[in-house]
Protein backbone atom coordinates (compact mmCIF):
# COMPACT_ATOMS: atom_id res chain seq x y z
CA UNK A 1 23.56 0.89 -5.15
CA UNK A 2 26.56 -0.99 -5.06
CA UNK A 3 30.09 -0.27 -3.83
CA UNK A 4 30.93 1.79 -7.29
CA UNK A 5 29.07 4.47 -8.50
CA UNK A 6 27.14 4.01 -11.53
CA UNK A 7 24.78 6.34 -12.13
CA UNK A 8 24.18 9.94 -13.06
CA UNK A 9 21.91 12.84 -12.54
CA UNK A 10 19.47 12.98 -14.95
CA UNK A 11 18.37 16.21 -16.53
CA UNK A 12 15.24 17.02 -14.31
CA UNK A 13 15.23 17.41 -10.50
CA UNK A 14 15.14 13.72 -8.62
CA UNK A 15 15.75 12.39 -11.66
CA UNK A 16 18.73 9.38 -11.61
CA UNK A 17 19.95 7.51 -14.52
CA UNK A 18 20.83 3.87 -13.82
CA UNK A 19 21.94 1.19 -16.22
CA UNK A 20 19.50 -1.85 -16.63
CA UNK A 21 22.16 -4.71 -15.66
CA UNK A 22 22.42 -2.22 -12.48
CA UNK A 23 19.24 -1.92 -11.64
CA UNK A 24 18.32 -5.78 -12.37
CA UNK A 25 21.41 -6.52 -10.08
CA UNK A 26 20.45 -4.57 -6.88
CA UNK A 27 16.54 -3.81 -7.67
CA UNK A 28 15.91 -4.62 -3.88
CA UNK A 29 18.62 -1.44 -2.97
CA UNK A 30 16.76 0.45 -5.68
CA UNK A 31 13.08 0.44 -4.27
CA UNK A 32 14.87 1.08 -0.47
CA UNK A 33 16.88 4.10 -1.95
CA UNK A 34 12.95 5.37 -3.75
CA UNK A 35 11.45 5.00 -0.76
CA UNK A 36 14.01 6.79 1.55
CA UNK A 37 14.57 9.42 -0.67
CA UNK A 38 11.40 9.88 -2.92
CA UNK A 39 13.60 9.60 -5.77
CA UNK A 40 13.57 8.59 -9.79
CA UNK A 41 15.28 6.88 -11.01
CA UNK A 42 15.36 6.50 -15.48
CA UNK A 43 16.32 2.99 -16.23
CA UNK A 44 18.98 3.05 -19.47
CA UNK A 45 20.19 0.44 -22.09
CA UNK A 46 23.07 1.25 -23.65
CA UNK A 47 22.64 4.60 -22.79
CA UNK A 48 18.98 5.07 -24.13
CA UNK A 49 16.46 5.74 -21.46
CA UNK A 50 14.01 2.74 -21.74
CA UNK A 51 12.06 3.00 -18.34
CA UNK A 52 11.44 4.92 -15.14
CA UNK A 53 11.09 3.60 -11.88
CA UNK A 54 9.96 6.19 -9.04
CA UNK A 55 7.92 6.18 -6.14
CA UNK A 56 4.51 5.55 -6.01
CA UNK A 57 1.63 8.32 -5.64
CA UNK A 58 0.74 8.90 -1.24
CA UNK A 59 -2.99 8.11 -0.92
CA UNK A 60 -4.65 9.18 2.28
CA UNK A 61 -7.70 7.72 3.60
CA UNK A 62 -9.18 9.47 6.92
CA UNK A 63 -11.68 8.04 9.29
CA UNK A 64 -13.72 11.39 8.25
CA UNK A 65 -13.29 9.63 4.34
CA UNK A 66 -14.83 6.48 5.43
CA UNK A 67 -17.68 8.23 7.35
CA UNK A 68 -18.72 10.17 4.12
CA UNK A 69 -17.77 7.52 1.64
CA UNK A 70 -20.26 5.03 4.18
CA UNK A 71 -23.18 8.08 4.38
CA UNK A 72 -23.08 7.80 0.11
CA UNK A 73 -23.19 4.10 -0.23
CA UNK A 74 -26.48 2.20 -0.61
CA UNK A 75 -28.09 1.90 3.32
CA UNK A 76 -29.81 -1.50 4.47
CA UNK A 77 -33.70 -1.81 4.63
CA UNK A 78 -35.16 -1.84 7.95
CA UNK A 79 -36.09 -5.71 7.89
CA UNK A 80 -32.62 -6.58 7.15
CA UNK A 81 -31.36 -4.52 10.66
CA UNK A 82 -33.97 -6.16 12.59
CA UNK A 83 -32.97 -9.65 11.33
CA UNK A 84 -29.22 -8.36 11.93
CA UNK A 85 -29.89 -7.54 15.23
CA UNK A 86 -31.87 -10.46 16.44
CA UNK A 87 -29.40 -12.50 15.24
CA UNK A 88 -27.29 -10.86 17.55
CA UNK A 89 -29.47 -10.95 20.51
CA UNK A 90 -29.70 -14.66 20.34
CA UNK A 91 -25.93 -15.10 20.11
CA UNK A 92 -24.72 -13.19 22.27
CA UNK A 93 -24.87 -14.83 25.36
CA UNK A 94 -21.77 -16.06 27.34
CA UNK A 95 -21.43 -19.93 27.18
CA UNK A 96 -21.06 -21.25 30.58
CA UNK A 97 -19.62 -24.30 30.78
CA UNK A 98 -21.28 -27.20 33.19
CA UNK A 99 -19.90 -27.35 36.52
CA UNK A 100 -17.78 -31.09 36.15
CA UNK A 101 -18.11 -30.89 40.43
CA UNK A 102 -21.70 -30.71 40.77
């Protein structure tokens, strides 16, 4: 993170040991350096691991999730979609504005 180099390799694969005034110091490098390289990073004080900072879980949402997660949900009653859609009908008309040379 900064100019020196002051962390180790942990035991386990991705796993980085950096001290706490380190991390505190450069945290902003730290979360750039997770997400670039998918890293972990095990937080020390005084050489005792005290927390782990890593990247977070990859969540993917398709279109074809939203389609199936919208065919589950509750659906609207009839008289609600007509109401919806004469609403609709009696707004949507282009506004024209008065001819000011007439």
């Amino acid at each position: 993170m900064s100019g020196k180099r002051t962390h180790r390799h942990q035991g386990g694969a991705g796993r980085i040991s950096v001290s706490a005034t380190e991390a505190a110091k450069n945290f902003g490098r730290l979360v750039d350096r997770i997400r670039e390289t998918r890293a972990t990073y095990v937080v020390e004080r005084a050489g005792v691991p005290v927390a782990q900072v890593g990247p977070a879980e990859r969540s993917m949402f398709t279109m074809a999730d939203l389609k199936a997660l919208l065919a589950e949900g509750p659906r609207a009653d009839d008289e609600y979609l007509k109401a919806v859609s004469r609403a609709i009908e009696s707004h949507n008309h282009p506004r024209l504005r008065k001819n000011p040379w007439s």
